[in-house]
Protein backbone atom coordinates (compact mmCIF):
# COMPACT_ATOMS: atom_id res chain seq x y z
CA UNK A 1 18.73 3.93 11.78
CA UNK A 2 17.27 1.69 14.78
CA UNK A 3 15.68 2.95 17.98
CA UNK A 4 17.23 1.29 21.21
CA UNK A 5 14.20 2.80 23.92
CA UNK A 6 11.12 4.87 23.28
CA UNK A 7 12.99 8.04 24.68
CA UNK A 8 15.00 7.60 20.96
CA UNK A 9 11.78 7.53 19.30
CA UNK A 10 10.44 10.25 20.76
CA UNK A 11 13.45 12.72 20.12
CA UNK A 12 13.04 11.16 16.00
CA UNK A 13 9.32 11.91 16.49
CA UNK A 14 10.05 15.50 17.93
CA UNK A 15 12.56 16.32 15.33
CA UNK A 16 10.05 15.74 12.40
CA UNK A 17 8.10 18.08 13.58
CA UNK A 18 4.93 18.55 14.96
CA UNK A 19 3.48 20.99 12.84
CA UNK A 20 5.41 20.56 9.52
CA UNK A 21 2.90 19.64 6.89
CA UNK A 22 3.88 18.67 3.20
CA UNK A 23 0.45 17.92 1.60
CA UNK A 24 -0.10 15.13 -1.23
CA UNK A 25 -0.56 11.17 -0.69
CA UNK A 26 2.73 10.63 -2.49
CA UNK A 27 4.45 9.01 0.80
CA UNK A 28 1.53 7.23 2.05
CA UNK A 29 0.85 5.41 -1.13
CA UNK A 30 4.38 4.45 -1.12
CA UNK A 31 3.69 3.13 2.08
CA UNK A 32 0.92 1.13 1.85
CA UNK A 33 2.25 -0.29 -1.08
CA UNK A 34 5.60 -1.30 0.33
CA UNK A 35 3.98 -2.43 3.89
CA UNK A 36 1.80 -4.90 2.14
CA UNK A 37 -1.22 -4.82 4.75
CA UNK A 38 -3.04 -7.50 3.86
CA UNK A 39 -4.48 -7.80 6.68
CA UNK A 40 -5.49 -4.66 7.07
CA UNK A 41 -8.59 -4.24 9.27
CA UNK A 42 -12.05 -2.30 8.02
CA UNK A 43 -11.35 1.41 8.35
CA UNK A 44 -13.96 3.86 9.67
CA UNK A 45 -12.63 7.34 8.63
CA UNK A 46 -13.80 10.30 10.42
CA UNK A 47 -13.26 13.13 9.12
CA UNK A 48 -14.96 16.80 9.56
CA UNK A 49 -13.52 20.09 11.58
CA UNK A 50 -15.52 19.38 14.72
CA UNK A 51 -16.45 16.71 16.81
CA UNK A 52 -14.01 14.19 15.21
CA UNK A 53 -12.50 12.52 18.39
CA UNK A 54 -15.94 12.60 20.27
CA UNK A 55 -17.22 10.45 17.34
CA UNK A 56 -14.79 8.67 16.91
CA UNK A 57 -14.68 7.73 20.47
CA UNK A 58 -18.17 7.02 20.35
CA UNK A 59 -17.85 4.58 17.58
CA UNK A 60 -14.85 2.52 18.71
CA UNK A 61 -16.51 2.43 22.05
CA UNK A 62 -19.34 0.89 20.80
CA UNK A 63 -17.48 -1.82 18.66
CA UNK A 64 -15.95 -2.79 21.46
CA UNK A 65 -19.14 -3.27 23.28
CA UNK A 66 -20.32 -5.72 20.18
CA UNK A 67 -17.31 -7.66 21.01
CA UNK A 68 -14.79 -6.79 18.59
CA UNK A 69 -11.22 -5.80 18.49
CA UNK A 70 -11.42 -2.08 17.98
CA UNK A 71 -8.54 -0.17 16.73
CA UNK A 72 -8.63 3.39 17.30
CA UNK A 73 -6.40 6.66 15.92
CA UNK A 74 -7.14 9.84 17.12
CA UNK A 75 -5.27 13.35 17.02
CA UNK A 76 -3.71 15.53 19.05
CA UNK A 77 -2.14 14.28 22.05
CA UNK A 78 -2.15 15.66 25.16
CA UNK A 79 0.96 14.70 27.33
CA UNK A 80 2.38 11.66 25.00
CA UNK A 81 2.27 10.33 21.56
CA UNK A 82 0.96 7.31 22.75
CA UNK A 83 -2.61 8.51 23.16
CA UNK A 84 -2.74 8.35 19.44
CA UNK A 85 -3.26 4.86 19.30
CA UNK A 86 -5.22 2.43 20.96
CA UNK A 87 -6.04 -1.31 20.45
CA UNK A 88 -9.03 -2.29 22.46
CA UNK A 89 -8.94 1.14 24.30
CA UNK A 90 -5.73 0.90 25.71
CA UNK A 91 -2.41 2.45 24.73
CA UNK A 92 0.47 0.77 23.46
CA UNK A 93 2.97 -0.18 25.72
CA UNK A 94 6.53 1.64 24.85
CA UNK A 95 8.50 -1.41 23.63
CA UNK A 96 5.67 -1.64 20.73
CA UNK A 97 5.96 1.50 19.97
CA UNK A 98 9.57 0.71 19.55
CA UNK A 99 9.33 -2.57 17.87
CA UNK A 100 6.87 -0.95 14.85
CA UNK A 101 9.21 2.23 14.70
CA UNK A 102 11.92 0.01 13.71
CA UNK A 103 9.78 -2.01 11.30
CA UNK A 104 8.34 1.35 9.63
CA UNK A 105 12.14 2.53 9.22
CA UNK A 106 12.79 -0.38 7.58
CA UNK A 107 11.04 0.31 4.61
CA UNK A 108 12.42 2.77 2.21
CA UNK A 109 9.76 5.15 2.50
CA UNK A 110 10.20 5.51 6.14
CA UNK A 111 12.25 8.07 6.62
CA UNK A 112 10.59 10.43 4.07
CA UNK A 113 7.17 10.64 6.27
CA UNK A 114 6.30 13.45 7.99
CA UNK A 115 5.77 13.81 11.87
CA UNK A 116 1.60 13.08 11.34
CA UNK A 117 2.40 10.40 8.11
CA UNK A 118 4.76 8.67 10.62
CA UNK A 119 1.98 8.13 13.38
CA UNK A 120 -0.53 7.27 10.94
CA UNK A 121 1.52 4.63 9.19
CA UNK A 122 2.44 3.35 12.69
CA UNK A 123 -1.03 3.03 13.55
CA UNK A 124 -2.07 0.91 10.77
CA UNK A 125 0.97 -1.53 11.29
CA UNK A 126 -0.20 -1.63 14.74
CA UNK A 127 -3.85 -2.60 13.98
CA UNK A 128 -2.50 -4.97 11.87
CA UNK A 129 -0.19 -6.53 14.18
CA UNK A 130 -3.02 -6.70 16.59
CA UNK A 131 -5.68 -8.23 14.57
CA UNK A 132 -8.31 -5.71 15.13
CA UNK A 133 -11.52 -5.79 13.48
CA UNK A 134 -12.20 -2.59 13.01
CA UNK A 135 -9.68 0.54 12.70
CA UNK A 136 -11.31 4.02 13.60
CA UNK A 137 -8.60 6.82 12.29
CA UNK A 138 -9.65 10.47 12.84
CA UNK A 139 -8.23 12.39 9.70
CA UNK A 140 -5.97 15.31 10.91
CA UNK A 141 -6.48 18.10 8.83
CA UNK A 142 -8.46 18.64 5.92
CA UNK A 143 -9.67 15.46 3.93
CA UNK A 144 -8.55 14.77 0.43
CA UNK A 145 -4.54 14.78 1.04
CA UNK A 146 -4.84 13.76 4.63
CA UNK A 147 -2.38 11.42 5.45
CA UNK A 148 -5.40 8.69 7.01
CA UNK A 149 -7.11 9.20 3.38
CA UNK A 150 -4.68 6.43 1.77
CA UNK A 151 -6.71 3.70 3.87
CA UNK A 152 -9.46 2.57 1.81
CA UNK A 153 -12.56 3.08 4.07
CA UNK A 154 -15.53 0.95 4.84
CA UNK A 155 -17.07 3.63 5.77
CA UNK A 156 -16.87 7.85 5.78
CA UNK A 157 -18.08 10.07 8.60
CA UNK A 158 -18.02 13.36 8.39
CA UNK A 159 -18.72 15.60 11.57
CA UNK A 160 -19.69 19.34 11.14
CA UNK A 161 -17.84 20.98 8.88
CA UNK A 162 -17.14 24.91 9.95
CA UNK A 163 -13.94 27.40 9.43
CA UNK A 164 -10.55 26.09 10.53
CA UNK A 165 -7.31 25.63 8.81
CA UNK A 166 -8.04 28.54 6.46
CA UNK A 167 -4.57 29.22 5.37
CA UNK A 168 -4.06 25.51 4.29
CA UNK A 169 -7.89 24.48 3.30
CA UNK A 170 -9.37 27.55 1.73
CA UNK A 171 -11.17 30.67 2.78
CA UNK A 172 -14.88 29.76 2.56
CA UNK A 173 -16.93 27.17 4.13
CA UNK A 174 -17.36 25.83 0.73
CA UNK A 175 -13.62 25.52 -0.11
CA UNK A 176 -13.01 23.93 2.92
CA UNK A 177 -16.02 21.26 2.68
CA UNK A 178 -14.49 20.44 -0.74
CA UNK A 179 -11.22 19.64 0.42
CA UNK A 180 -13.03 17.44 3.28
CA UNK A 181 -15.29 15.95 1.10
CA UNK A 182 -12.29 14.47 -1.46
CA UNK A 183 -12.02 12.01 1.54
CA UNK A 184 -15.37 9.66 -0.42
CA UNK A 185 -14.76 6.94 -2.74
CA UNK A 186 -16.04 5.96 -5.76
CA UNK A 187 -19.18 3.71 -5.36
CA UNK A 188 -18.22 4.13 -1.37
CA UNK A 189 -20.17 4.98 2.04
CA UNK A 190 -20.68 7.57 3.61
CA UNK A 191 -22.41 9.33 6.29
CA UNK A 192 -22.99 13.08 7.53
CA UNK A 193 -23.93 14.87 10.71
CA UNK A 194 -26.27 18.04 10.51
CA UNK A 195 -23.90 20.73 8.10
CA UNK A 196 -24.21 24.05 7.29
CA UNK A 197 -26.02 24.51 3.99
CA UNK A 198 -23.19 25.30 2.24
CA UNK A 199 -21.09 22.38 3.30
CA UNK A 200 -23.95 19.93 2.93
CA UNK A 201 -24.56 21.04 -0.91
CA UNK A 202 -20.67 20.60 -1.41
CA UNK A 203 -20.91 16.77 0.29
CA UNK A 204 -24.10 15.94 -1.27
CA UNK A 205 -22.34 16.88 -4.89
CA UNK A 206 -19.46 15.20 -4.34
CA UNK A 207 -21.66 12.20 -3.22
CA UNK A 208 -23.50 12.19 -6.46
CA UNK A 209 -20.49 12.52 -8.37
CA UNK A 210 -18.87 9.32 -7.27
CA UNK A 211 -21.74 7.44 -7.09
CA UNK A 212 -21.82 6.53 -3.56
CA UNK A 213 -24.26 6.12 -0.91
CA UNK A 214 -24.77 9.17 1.27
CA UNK A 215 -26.74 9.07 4.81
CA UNK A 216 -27.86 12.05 6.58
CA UNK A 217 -27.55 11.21 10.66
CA UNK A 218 -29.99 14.04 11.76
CA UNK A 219 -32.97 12.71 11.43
CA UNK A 220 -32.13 9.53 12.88
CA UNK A 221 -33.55 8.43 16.80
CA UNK A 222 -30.43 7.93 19.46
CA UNK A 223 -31.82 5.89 22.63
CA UNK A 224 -32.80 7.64 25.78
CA UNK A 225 -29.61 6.49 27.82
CA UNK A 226 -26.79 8.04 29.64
CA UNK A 227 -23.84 9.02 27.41
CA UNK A 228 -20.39 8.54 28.37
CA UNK A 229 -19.51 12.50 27.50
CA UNK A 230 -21.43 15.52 28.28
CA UNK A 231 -23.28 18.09 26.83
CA UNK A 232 -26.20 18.51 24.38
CA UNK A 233 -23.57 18.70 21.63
CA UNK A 234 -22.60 15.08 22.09
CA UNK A 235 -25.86 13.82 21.46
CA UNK A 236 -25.40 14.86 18.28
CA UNK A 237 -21.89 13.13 17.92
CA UNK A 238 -23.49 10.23 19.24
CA UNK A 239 -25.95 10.11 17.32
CA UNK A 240 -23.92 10.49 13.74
CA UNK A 241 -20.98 7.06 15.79
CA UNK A 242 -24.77 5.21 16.10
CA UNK A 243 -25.96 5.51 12.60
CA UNK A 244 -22.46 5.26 11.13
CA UNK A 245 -22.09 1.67 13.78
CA UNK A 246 -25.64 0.34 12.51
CA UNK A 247 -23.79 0.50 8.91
CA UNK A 248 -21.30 -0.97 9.77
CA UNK A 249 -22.40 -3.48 11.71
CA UNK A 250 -24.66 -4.37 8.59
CA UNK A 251 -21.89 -4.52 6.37
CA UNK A 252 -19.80 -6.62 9.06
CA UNK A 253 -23.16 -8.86 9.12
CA UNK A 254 -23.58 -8.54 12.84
CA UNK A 255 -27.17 -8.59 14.06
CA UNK A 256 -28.82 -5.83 15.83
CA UNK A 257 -28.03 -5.17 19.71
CA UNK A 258 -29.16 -2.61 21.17
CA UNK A 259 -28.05 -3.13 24.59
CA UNK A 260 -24.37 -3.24 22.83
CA UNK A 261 -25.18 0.24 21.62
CA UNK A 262 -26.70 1.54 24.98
CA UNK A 263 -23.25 0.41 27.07
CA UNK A 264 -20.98 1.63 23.89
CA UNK A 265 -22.67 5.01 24.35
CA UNK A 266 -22.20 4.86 28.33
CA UNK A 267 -18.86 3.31 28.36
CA UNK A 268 -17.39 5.96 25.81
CA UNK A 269 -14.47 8.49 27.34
CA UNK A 270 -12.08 10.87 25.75
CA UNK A 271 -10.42 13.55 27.82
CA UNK A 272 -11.11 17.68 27.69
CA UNK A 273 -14.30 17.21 25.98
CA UNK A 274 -16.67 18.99 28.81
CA UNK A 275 -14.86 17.09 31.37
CA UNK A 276 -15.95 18.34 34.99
CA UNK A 277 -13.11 17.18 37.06
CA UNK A 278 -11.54 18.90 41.06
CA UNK A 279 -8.43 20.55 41.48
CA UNK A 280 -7.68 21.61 44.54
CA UNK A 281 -11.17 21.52 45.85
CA UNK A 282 -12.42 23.19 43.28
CA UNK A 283 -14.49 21.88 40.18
CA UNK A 284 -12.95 22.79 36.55
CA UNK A 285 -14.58 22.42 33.10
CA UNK A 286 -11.77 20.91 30.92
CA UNK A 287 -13.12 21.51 26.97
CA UNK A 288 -10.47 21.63 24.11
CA UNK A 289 -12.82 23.72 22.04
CA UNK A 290 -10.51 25.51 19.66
CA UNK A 291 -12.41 27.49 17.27
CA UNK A 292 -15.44 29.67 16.84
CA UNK A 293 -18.16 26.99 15.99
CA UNK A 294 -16.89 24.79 19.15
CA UNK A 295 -16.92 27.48 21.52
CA UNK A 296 -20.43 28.46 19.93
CA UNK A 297 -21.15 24.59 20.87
CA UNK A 298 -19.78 24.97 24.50
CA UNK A 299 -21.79 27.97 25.42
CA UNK A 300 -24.54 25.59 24.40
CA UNK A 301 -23.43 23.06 26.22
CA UNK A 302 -22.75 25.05 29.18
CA UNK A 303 -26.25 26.76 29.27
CA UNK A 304 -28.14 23.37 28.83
CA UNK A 305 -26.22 22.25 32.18
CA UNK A 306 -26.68 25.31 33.73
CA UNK A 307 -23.15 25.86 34.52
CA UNK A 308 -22.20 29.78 34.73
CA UNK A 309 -17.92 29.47 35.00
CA UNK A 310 -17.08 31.77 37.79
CA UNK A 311 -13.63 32.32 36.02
CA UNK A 312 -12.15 31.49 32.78
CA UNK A 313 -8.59 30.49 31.42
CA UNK A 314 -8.16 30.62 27.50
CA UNK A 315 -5.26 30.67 25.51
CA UNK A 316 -5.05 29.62 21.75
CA UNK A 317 -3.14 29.35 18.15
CA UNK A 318 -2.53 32.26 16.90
CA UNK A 319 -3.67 31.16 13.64
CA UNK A 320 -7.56 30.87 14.60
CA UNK A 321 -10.48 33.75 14.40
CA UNK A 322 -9.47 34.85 17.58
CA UNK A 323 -12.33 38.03 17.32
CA UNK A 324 -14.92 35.70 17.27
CA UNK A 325 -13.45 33.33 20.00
CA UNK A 326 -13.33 36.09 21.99
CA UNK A 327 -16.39 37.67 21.60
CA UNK A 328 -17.46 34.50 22.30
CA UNK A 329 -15.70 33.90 25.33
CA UNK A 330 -17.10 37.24 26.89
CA UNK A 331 -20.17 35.64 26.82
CA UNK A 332 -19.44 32.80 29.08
CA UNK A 333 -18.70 34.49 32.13
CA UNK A 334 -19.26 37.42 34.29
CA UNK A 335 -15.99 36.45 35.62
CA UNK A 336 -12.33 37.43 35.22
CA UNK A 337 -10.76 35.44 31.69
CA UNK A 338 -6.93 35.13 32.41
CA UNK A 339 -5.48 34.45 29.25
CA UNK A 340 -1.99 32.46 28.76
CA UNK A 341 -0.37 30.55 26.19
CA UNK A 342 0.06 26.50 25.26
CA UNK A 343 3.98 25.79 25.32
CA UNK A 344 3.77 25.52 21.60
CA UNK A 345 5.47 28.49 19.08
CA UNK A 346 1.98 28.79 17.28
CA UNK A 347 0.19 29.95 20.61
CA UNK A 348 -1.40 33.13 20.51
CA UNK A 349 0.56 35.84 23.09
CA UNK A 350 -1.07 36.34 26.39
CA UNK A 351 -0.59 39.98 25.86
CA UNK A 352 -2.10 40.58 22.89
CA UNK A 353 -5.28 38.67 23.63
CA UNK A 354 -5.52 40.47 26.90
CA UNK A 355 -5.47 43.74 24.50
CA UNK A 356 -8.21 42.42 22.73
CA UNK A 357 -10.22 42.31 25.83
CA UNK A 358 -9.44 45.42 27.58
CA UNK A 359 -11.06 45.74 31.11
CA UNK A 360 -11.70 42.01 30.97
CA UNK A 361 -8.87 39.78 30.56
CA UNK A 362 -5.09 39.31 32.24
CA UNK A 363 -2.07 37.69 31.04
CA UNK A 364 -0.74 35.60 32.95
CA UNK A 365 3.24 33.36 31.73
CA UNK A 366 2.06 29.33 31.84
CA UNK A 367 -1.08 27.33 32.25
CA UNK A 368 0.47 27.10 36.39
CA UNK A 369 0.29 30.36 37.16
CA UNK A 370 -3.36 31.29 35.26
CA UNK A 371 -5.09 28.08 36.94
CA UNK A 372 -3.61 29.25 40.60
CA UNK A 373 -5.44 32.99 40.09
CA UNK A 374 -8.69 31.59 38.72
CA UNK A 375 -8.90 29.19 41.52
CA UNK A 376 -9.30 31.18 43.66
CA UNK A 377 -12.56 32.62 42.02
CA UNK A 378 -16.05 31.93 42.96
CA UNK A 379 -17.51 29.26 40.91
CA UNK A 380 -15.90 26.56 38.06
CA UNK A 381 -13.55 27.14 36.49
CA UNK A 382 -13.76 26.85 32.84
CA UNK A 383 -10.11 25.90 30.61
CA UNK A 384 -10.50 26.33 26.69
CA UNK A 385 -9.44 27.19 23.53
CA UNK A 386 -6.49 25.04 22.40
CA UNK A 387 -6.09 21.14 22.94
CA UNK A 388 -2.31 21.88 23.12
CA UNK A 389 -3.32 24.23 26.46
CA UNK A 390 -5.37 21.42 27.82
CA UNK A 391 -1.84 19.62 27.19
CA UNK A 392 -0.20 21.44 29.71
CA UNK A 393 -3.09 21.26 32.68
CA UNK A 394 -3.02 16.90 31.97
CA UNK A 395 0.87 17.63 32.53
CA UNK A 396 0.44 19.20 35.23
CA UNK A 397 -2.46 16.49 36.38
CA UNK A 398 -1.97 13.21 34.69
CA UNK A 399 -4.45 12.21 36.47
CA UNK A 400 -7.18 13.26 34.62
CA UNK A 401 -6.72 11.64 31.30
CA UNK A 402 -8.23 8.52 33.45
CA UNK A 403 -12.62 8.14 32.71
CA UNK A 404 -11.89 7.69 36.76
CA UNK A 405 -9.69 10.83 37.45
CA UNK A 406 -8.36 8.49 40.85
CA UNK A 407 -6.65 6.31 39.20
């Protein structure tokens, strides 16, 4: 098989399946092996449940602010694949998208990958081709059998671990913070933002265990400057991408720069992370948050800005703690909560989350139609609770995936 166009691609892409998921390294290793990569770049692997593309952002941001040819592969997309991967914080144009497709299908173990395993293997070739000096890859779900955890890292980051993925990573905290924490190697790095004591015993065990060193973030000072994404939550992210860059940079035998760090900090931008945008006139609060602990983290944020959302529009996967998002979600507003559904078969229904909130919430058919009634509310509105229904509003405003929503 050979793709003529990037519309070819796309349909292959779309076939695999988004959401299929056939855990174990098997394919991976097959494909490192066979690709060779031996000039495969440093790899910075982030992994954690929340917070993963705000550090990861952060980190990449400031490598490129050192200087260096960053690499950078995070997960989900919003409107097109191509936001997965970046090479000095730009996309890929289609036709190399094309041209690695073709190369990846080459290989034998090509067409067994799955929809995420594709991507990821495509990334690396890319950072490869490129030359990058430093590869950032987000892990996708869990840690031990992600499909980013055949890489051999310089360096693991783990952002706060909390409850997601239950049906695939376990049902406690500590089950899932196992699975996470398979992503350390033997004799390796790695590095930790503030956990929940049950997590943090799981990493620090698994730590010992392999012999590694293990560096707690928390404790650590972050500068007094202006960060590049809002909210009192990022300053933790930012924080963990600083201490996990001052590593690195050690390792890479850069000297200290702290200006570098400053403008990497300031410079950093990743869409529908407390992004304050106009639509219409009107000011919205885009924020992906998509489970309990990151809503708990954007009523924080929220509160520390002083921001009361006159309205809200939520929708999410059915698959989530949707009691506690809720409840949650009550607490944001005094406003109306119109509730709708991502274009995706996993989405919650409108109607039964509106049940869920009796007196409180309407459903409402498609992102369009929920963002028309809530803008005409008093106040900002607020859009959360699935990066896949933060999909549909940049689809609807492509716009706004730009740090300068003009462009």
């Amino acid at each position: 098989m050979r793709f003529e166009d990037y519309d070819s691609l796309k349909r292959y892409m779309n076939d695999l399946g988004l959401f299929s998921m056939d855990l174990g390294l098997g394919r991976m290793e097959a494909f490192r092996a066979e690709a060779g990569l031996h000039d495969a770049p440093p790899v910075v692997h982030v992994v954690g449940t929340n917070g993963k593309g705000s550090t990861s952002t952060f980190i990449e941001s400031i490598a490129r602010a050192h200087g260096l040819k960053t690499g950078l592969f995070t997960s989900p997309h919003f409107v097109t694949p191509r936001e997965r991967i970046r090479v000095n914080g730009r996309i890929l144009p289609r036709e190399d998208w094309v041209r690695l497709a073709n190369r990846l299908l080459s290989l034998s173990c090509g067409s067994r990958l799955t929809y995420f395993e594709f991507q990821t293997s495509l990334a690396m070739l890319a950072f490869c081709d490129a030359g990058v000096d430093v590869a950032v890859m987000e892990a996708g779900l869990g840690g031990r059998f992600d499909a980013t955890n055949v890489f051999d890292p310089f360096l693991t980051v783990f952002t706060p671990i909390g409850m997601d993925h239950e049906a695939v990573l376990g049902d406690t905290l500590e089950e899932i913070a196992q699975d996470k924490a398979g992503a350390m190697r033997e004799g390796g790095f790695a590095v930790t933002a503030r956990q929940k004591p049950g997590a943090m015993r799981v990493l620090h065990a698994q730590a010992a265990k392999q012999g590694g060193r293990f560096i707690r973030s928390e404790q650590s000072p972050l500068p007094d400057c202006p960060l590049g994404l809002r909210g009192a939550h990022q300053r933790e992210n930012a924080r963990l991408a600083l201490v996990a860059w001052q590593h690195l940079a050690q390792g890479l035998g850069l000297p200290p720069d702290a200006e570098a760090e400053a403008t990497g900090l300031k410079q950093a931008f990743i869409p529908g992370r407390l992004q304050f945008a106009q639509l219409n006139g009107c000011e919205v609060i885009l924020d992906g948050a998509h489970n309990a602990h990151a809503l708990e983290a954007l009523r924080d944020a929220l509160d520390a800005e002083g921001v009361r959302p006159g309205a809200v529009v939520f929708g999410c996967m059915a698959d989530k703690d949707i009691a506690s998002m809720l409840g949650l979600l009550e607490a944001v507003t005094n406003g109306p909560i119109f509730v709708t559904r991502a274009d995706w078969s996993r989405a919650a229904s409108p109607e039964n989350l509106a049940e869920a909130l009796p007196g409180r919430a309407e459903a409402l058919p498609d992102i369009r139609t929920a963002l028309e009634r809530a803008l005409g509310e008093p106040g900002p509105v607020l859009v959360c609770g699935s990066l896949y229904l933060l999909g549909d509003v940049y689809s609807l405003y492509p716009r706004l995936l730009n740090p300068s929503p003009n462009e």
